[in-house]
Structures are given as C-alpha cells and as structure tokens.
C-alpha atoms as a PDB file:
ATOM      1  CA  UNK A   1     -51.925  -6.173  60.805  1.00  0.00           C
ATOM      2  CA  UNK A   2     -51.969  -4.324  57.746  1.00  0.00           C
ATOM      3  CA  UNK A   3     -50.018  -6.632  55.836  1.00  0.00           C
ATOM      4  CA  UNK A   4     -52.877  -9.226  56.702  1.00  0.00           C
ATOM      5  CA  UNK A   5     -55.388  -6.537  55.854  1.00  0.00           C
ATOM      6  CA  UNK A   6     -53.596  -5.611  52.333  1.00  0.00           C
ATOM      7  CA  UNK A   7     -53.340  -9.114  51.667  1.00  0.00           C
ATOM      8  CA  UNK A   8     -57.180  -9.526  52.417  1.00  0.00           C
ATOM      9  CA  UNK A   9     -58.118  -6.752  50.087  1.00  0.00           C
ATOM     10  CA  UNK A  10     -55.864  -7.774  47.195  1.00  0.00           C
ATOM     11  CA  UNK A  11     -57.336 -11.816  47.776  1.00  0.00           C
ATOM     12  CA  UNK A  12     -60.951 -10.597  47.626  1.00  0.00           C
ATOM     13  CA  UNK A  13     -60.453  -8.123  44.179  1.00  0.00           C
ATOM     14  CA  UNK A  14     -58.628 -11.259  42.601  1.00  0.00           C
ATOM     15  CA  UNK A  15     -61.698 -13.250  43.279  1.00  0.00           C
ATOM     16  CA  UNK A  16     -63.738 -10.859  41.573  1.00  0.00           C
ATOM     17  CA  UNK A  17     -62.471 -10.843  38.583  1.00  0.00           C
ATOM     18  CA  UNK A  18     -61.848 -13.545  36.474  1.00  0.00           C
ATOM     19  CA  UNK A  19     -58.570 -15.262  36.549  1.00  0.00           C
ATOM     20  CA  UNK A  20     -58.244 -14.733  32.698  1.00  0.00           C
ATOM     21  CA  UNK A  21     -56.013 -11.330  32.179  1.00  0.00           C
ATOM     22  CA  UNK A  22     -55.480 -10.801  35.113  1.00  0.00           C
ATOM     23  CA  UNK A  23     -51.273  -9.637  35.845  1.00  0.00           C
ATOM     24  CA  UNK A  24     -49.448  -8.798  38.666  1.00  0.00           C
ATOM     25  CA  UNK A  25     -48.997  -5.271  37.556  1.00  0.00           C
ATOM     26  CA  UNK A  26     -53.041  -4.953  38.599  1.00  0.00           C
ATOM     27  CA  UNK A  27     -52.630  -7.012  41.577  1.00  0.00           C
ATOM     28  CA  UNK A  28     -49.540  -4.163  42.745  1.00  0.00           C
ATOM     29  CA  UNK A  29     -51.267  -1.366  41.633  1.00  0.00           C
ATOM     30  CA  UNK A  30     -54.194  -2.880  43.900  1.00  0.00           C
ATOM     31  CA  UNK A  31     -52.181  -3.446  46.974  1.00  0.00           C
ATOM     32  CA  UNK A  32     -50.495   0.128  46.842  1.00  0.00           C
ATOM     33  CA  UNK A  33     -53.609   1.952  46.425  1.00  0.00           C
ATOM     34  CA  UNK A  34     -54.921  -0.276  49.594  1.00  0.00           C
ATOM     35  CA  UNK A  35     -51.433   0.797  51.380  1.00  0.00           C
ATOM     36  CA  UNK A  36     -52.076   4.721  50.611  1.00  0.00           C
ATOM     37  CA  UNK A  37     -55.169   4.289  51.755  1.00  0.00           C
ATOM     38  CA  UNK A  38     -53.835   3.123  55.293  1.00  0.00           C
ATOM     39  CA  UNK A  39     -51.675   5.381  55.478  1.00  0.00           C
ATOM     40  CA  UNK A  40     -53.419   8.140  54.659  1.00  0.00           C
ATOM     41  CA  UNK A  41     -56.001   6.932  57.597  1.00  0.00           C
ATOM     42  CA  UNK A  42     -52.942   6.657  59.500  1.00  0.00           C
ATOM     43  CA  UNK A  43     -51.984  10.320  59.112  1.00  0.00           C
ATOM     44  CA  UNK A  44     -55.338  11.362  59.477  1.00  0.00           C
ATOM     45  CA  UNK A  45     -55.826   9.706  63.059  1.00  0.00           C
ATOM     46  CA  UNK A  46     -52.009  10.517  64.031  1.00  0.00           C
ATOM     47  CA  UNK A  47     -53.159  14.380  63.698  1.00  0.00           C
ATOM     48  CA  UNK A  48     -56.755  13.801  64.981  1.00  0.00           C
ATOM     49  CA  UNK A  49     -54.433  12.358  68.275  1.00  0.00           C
ATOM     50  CA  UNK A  50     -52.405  15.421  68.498  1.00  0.00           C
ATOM     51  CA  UNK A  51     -55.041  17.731  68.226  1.00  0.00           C
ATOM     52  CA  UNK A  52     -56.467  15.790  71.185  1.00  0.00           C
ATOM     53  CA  UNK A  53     -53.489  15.713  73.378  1.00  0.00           C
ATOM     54  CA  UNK A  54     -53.182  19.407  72.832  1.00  0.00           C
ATOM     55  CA  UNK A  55     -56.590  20.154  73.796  1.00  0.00           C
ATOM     56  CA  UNK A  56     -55.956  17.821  77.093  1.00  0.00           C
ATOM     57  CA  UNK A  57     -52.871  19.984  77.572  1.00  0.00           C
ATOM     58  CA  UNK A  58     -54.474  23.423  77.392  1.00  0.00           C
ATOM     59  CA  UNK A  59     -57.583  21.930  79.823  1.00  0.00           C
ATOM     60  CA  UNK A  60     -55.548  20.342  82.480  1.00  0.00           C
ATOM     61  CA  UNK A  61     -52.769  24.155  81.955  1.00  0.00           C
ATOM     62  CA  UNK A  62     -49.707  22.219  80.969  1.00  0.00           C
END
C-alpha cells in the first residue's frame, strides 16, 4: 500500500515538471520525503492508538 502510494506521489511530481532536467537524485529525494512523511503519520497514529487502549484500560479497571 504505501509502495503504491509512494509510487503515486513520485508519478504525479514527475508529470509536473518538465521532463527536461529532471534526475533521479530529485525523483529519490521525492520518494523519501513521501516515505518520512508516512512514517511519521505512522508514528503519530501508532501513539494516538496507545493512548487509546490505555484510556480503554483505565475505564473498563484493567
């Protein structure tokens, strides 16, 4: 899933520019800032989940 949604975002800031200039090294630098960003709303969720199942745990007094 996120390889299809990196792969997405890297296709559609190709297109945008033109073809002219453009070198992998942009294309990479592209795709890793796309994969930080996943991950980083990967960690943020992960802890938002914890702080959840926590808050179950203290209401239900496990």
């Amino acid at each position: 899933m996120y390889l299809i949604v990196v792969t997405w975002l890297t296709t559609r800031l190709a297109d945008s520019y033109d073809e002219e200039g453009f070198s992998t090294a942009e294309l990479l630098g592209n795709a890793a800032l796309a994969l930080a960003v996943i991950v980083a709303i990967w960690a943020g969720l992960s802890d938002m989940g914890a702080q959840f199942i926590d808050r179950m745990r203290g209401a239900l007094g496990m």
